[in-house]
N, C-alpha and C. Protein backbone atom coordinates (compact mmCIF):
# COMPACT_ATOMS: atom_id res chain seq x y z
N UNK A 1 131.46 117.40 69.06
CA UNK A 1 130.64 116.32 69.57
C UNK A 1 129.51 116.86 70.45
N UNK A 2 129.65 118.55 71.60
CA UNK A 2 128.64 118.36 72.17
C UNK A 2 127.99 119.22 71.94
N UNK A 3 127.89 119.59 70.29
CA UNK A 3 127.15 120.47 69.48
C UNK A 3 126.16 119.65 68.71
N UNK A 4 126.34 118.09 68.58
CA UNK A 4 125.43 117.85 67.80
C UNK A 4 124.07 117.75 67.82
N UNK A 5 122.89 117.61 66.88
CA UNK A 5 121.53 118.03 66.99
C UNK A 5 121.09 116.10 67.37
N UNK A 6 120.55 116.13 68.03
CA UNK A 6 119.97 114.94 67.52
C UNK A 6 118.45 114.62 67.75
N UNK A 7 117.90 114.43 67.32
CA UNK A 7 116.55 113.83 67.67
C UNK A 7 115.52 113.44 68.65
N UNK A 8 115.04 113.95 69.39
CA UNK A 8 114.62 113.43 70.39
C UNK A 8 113.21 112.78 70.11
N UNK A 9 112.90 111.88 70.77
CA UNK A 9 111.72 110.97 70.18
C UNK A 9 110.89 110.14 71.41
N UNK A 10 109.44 109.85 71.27
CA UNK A 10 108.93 109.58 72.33
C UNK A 10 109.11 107.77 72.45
N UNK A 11 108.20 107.11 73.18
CA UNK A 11 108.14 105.79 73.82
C UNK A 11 107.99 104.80 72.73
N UNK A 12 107.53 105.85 70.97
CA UNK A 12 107.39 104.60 69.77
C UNK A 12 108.04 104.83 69.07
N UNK A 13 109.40 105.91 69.29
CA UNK A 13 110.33 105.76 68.29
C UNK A 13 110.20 107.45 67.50
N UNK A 14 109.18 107.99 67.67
CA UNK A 14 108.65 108.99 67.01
C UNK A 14 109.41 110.42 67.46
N UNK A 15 109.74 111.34 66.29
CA UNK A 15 110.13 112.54 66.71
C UNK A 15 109.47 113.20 67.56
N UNK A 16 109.98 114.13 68.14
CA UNK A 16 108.89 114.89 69.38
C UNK A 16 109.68 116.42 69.22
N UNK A 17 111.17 116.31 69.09
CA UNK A 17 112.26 117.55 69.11
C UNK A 17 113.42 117.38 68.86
N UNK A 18 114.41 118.24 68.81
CA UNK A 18 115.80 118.56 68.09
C UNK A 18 116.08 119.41 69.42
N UNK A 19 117.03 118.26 70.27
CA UNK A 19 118.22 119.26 70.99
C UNK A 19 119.37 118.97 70.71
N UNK A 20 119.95 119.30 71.59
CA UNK A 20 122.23 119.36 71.25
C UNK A 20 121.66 117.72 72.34
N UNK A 21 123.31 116.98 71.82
CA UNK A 21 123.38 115.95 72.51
C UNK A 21 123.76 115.96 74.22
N UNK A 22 123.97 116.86 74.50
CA UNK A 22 124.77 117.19 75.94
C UNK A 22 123.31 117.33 76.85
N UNK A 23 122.65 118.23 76.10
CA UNK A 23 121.03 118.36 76.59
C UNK A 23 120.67 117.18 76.48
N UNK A 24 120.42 116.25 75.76
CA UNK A 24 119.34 115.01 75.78
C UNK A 24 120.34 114.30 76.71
N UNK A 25 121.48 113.94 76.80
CA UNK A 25 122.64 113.17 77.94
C UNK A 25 122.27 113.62 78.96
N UNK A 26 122.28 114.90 79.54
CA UNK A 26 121.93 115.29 80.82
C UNK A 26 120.85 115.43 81.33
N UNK A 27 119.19 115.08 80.40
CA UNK A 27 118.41 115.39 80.56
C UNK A 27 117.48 113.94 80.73
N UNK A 28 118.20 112.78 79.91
CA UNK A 28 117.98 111.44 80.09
C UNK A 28 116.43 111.09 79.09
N UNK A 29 117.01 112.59 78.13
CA UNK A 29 115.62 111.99 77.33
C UNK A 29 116.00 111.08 76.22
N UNK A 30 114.95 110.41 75.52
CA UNK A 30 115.35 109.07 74.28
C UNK A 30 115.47 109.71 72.98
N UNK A 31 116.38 109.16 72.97
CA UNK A 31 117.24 109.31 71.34
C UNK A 31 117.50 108.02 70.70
N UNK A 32 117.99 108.72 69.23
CA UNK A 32 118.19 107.05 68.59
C UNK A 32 119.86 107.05 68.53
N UNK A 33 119.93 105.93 68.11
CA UNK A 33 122.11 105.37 68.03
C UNK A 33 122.05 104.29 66.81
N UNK A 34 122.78 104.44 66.62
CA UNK A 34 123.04 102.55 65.77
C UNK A 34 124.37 101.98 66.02
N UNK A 35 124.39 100.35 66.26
CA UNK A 35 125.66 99.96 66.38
C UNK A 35 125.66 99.13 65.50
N UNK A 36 127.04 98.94 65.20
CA UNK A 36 127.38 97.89 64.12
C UNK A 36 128.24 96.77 64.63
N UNK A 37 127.86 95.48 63.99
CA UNK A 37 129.17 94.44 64.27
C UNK A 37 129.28 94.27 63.39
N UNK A 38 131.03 94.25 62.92
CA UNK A 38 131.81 93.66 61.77
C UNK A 38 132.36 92.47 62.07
N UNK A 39 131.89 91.75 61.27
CA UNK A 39 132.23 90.00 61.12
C UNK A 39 133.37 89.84 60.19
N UNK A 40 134.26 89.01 59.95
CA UNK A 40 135.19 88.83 59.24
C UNK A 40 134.77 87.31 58.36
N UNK A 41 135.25 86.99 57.55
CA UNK A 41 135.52 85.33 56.75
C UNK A 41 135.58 84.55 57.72
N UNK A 42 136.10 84.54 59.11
CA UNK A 42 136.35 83.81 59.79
C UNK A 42 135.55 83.61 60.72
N UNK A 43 133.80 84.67 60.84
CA UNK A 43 133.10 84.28 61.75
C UNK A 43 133.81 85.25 62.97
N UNK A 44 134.48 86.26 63.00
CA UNK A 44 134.97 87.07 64.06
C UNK A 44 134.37 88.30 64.50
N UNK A 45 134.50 88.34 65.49
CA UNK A 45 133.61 90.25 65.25
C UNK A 45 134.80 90.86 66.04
N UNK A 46 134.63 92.22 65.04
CA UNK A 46 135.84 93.07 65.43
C UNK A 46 135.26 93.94 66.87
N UNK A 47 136.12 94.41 67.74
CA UNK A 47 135.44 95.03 68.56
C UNK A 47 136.32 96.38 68.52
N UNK A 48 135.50 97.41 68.87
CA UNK A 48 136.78 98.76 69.55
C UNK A 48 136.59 98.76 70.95
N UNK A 49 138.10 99.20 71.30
CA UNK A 49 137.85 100.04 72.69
C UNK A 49 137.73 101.48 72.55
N UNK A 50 136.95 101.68 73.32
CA UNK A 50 136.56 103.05 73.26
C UNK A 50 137.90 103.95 73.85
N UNK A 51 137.95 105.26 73.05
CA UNK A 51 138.94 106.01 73.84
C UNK A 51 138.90 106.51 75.34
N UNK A 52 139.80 106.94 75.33
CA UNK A 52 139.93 107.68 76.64
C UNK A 52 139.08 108.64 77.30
N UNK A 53 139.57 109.35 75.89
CA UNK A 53 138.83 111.08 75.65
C UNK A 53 137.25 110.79 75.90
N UNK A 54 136.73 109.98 75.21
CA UNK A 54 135.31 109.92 75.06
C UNK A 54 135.03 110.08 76.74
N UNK A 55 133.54 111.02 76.80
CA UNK A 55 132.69 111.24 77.75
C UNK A 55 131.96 110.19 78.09
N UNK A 56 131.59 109.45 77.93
CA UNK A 56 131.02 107.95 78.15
C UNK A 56 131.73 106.51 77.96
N UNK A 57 132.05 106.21 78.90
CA UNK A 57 132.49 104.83 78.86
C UNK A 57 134.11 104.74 78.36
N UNK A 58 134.80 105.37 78.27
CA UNK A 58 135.79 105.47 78.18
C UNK A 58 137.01 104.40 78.51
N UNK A 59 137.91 103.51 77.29
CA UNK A 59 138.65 102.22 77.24
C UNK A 59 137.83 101.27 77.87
N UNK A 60 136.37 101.30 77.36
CA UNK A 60 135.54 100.62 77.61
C UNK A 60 135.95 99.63 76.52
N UNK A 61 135.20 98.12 76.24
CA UNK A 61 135.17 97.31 74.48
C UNK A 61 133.60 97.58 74.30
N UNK A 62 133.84 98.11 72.98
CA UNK A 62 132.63 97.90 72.90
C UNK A 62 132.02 97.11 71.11
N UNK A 63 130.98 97.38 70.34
CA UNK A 63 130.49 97.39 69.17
C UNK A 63 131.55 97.65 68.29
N UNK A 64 131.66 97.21 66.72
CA UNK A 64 132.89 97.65 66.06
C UNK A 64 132.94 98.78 65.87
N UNK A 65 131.27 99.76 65.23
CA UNK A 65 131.22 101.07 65.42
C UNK A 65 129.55 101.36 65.75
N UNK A 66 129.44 102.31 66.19
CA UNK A 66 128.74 102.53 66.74
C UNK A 66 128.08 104.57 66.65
N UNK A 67 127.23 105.07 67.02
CA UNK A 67 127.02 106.45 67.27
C UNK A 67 125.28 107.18 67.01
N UNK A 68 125.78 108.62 67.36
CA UNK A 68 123.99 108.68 67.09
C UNK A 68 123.40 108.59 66.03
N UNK A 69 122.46 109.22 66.02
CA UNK A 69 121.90 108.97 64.62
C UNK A 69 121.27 110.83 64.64
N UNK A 70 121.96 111.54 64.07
CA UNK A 70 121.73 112.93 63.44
C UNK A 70 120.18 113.49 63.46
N UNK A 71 119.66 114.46 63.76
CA UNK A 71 118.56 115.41 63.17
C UNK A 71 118.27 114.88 62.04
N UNK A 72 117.06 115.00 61.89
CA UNK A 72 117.04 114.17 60.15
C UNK A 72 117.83 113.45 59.29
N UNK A 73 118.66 112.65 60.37
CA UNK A 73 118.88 111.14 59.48
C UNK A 73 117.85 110.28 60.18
N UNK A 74 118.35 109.01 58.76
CA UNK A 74 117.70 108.01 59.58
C UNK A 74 119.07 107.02 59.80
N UNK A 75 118.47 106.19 59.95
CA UNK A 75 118.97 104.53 61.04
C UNK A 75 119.97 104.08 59.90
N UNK A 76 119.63 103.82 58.79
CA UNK A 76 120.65 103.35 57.67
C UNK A 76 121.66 103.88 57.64
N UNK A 77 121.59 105.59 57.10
CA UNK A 77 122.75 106.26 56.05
C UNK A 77 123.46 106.66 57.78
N UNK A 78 122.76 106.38 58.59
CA UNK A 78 123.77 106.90 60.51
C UNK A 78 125.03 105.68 60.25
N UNK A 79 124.55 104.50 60.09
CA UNK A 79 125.53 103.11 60.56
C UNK A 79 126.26 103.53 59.34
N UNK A 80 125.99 103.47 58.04
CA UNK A 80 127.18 103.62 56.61
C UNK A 80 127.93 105.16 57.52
N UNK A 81 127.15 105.87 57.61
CA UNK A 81 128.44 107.17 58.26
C UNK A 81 129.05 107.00 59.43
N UNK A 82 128.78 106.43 59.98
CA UNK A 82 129.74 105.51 61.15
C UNK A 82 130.76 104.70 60.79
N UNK A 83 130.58 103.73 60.13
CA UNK A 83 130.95 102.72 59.52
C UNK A 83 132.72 103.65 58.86
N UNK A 84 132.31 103.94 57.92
CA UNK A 84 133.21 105.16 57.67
C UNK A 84 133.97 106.29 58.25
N UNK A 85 133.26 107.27 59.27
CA UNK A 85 134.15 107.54 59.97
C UNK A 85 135.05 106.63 61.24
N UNK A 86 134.40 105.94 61.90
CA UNK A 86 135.21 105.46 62.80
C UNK A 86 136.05 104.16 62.33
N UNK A 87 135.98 103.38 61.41
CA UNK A 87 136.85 102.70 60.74
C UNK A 87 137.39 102.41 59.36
N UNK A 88 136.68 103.58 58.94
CA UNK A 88 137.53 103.92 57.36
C UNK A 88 137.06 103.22 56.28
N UNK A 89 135.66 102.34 56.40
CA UNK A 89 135.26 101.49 55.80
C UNK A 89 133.67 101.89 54.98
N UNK A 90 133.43 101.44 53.83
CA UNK A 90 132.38 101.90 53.17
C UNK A 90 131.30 100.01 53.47
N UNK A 91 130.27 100.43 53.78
CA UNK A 91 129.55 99.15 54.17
C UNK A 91 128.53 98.79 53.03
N UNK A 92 128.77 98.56 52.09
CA UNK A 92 127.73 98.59 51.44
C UNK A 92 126.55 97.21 51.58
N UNK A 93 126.82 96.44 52.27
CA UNK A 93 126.39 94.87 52.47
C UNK A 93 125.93 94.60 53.78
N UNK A 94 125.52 96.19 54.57
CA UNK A 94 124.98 96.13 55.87
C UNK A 94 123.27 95.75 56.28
N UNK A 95 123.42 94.57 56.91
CA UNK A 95 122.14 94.30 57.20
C UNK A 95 121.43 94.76 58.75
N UNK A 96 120.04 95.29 58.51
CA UNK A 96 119.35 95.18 59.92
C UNK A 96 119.26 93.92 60.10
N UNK A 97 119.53 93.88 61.78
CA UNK A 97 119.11 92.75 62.63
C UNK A 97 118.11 92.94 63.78
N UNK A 98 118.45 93.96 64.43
CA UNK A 98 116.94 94.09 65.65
C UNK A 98 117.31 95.76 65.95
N UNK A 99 116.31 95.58 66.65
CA UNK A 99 116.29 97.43 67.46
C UNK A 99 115.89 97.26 68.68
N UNK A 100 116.75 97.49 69.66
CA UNK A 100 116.47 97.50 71.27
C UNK A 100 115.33 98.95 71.20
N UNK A 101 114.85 98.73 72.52
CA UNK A 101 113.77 99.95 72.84
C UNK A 101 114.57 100.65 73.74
N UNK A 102 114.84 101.61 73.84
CA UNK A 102 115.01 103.01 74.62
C UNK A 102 114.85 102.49 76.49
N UNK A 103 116.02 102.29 76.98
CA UNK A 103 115.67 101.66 78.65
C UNK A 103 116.95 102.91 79.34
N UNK A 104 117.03 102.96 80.80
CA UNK A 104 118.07 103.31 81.23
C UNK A 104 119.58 102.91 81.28
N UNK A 105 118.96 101.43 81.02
CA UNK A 105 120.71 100.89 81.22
C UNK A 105 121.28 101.14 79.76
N UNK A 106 120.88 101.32 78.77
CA UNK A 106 121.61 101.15 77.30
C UNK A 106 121.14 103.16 77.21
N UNK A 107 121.25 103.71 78.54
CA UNK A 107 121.43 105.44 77.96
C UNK A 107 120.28 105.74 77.22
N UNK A 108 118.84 105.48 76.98
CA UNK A 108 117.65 106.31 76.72
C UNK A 108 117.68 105.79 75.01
N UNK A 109 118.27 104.97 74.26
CA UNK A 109 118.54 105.10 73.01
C UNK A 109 118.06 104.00 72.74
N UNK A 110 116.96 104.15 71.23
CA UNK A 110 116.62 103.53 70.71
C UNK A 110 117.62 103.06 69.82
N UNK A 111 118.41 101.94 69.62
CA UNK A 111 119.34 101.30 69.41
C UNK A 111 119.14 100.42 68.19
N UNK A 112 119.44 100.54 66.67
CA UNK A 112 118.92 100.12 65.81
C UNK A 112 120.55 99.51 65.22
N UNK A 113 120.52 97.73 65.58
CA UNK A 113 121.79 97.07 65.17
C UNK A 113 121.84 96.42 64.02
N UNK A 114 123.04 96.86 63.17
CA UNK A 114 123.57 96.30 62.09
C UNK A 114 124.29 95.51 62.01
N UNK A 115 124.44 94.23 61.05
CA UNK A 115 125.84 93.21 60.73
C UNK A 115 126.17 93.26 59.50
N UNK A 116 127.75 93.34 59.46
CA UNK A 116 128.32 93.33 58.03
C UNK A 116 129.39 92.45 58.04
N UNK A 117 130.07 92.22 56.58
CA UNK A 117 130.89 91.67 56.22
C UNK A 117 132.20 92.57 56.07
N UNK A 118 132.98 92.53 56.64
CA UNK A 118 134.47 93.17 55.95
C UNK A 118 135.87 92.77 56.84
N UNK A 119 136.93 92.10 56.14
CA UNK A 119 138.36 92.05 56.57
C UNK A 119 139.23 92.66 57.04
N UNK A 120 138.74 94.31 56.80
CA UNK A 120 139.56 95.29 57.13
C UNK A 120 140.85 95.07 55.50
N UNK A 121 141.64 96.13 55.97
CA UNK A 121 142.10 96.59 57.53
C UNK A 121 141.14 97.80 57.23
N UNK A 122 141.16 98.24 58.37
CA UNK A 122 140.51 99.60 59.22
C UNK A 122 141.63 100.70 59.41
N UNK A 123 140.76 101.90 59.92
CA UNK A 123 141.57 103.15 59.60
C UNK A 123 141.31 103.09 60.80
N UNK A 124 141.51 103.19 61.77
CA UNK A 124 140.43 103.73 63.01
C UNK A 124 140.82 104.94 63.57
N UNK A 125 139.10 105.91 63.67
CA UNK A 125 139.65 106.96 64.61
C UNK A 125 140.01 107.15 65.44
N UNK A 126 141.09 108.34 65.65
CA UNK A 126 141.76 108.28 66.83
C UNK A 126 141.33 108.70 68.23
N UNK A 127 140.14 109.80 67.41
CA UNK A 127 139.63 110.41 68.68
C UNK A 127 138.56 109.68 69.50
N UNK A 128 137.85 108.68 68.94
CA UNK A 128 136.83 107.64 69.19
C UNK A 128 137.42 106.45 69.82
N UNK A 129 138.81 105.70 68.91
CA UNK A 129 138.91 104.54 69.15
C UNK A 129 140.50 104.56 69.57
N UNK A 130 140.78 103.82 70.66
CA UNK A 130 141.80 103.89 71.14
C UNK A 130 143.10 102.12 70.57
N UNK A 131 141.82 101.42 70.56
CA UNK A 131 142.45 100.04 69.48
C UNK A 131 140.95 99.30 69.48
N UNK A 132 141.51 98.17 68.39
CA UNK A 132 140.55 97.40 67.66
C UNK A 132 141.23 95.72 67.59
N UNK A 133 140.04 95.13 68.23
CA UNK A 133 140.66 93.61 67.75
C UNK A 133 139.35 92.54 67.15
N UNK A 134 140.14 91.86 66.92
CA UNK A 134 139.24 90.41 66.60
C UNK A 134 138.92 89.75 66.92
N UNK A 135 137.95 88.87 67.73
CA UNK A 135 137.26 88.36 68.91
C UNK A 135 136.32 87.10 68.29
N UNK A 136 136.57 86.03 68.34
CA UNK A 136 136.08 84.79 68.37
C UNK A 136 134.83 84.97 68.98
N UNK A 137 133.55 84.13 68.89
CA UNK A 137 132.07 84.24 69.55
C UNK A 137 132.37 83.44 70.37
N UNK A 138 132.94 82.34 70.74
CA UNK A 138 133.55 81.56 71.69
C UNK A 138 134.01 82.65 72.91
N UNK A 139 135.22 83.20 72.34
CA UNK A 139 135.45 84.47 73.53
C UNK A 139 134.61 85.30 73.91
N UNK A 140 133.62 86.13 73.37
CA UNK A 140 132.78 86.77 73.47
C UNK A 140 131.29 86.35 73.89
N UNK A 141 131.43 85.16 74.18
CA UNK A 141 130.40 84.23 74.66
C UNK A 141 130.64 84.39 75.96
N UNK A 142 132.18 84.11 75.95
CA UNK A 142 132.58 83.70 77.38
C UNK A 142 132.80 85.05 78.13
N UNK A 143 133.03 85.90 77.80
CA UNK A 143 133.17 87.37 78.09
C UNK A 143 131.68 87.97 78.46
N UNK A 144 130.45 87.78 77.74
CA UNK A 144 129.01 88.27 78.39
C UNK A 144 128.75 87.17 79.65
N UNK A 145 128.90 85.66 79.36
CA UNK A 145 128.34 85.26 80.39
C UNK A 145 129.01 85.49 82.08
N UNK A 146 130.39 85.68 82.06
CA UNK A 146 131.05 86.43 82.93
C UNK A 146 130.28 87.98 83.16
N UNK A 147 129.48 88.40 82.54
CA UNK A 147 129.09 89.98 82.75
C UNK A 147 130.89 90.94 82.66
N UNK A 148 131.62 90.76 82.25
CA UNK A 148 132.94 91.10 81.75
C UNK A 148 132.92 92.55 81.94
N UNK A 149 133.68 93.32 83.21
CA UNK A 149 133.35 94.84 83.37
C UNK A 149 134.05 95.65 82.08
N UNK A 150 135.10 95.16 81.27
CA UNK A 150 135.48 95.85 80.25
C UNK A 150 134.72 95.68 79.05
N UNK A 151 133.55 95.61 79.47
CA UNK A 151 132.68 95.86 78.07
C UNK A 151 131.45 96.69 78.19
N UNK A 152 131.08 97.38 77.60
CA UNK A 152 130.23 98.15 77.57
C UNK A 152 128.96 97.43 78.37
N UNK A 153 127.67 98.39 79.05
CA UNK A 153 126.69 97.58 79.50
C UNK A 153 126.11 96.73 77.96
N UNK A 154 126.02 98.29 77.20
CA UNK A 154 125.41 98.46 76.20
C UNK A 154 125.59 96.91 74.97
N UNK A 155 127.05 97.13 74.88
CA UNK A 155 127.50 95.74 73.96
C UNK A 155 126.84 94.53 74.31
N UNK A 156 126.69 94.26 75.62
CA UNK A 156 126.27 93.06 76.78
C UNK A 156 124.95 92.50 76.06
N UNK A 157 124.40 93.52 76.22
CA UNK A 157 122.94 93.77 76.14
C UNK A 157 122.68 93.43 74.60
N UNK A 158 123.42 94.26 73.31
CA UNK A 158 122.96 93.78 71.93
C UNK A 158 123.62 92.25 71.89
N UNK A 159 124.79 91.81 72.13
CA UNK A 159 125.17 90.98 72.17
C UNK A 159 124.24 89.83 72.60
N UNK A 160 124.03 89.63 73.70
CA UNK A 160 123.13 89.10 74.51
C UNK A 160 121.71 88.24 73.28
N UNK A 161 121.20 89.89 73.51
CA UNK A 161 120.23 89.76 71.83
C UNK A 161 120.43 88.96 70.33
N UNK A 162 121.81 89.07 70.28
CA UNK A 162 122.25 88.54 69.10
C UNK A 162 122.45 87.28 69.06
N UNK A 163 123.06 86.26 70.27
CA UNK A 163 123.02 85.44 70.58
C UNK A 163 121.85 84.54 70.59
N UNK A 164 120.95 85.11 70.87
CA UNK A 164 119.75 84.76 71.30
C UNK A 164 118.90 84.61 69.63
N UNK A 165 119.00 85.47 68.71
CA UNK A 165 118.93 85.02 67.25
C UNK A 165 119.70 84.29 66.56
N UNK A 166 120.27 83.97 67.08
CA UNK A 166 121.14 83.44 66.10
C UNK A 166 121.27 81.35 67.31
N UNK A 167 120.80 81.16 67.65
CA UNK A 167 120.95 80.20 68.49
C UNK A 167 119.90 79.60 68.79
């Protein structure tokens, strides 16, 4: 994890350089991420808690999956390889919805969010995800407008956004 290359990019999204992720984390420069919400038949979105292990935010709730987005990837084939490693799932029916801009509170990352369709079940990783549930927008309504400390700033924030399209 704190070998990977990722992208570094200026104020429009644009490449600028390729460092390790530990460098751009400690250095607070902007990178890109993508998160995903998985919706179910029932209108649910799955959430993870983040593990333990993880260096950031740790048994935090956050996005169903989520991560960076690689050295020469882009924004798409990042969320399908997410999608897949952290819950075992192939997305083929993933739609863009918005892209936050790169701020301090959401960690320097240009944030490019996806929604999909799938029932599971899920594989989930172990080293990423510590458990996974199913969460009503009712609950999760009621969980941002509380500002809810077991959730990511980050989730708050796309969430927030999502709400706000969809309403």
């Amino acid at each position: 994890m704190h070998n990977e290359l990722l992208n570094v990019v200026d104020e429009y999204d644009r490449v600028i350089d390729i460092r390790p992720r530990h460098v751009i984390h400690a250095s607070g420069l902007r990178h890109r991420a993508v998160h995903i919400l998985v919706f179910n038949d029932l209108g649910q979105l799955f959430l993870q808690k983040r593990s333990m292990k993880k260096d950031l935010h740790g048994g935090l709730w956050d996005t169903s999956a989520a991560g960076h987005v690689d050295a020469g990837e882009n924004y798409e084939s990042c969320a399908i390889r997410e999608a897949k490693e952290e819950l075992g799932i192939d997305v083929a029916n993933i739609e863009p919805l918005f892209k936050l801009p790169a701020t301090r509170a959401i960690g320097m990352e240009f944030i490019q969010v996806y929604r999909c369709l799938h029932n599971g079940p899920f594989t989930l990783a172990a080293d990423e995800i510590d458990e996974g549930n199913w969460f009503s927008i009712t609950e999760i309504a009621a969980f941002t407008a509380v500002d809810e400390p077991r959730l990511t700033v980050t989730f708050k924030t796309i969430w927030r956004q999502f709400a706000a399209l969809t309403t």
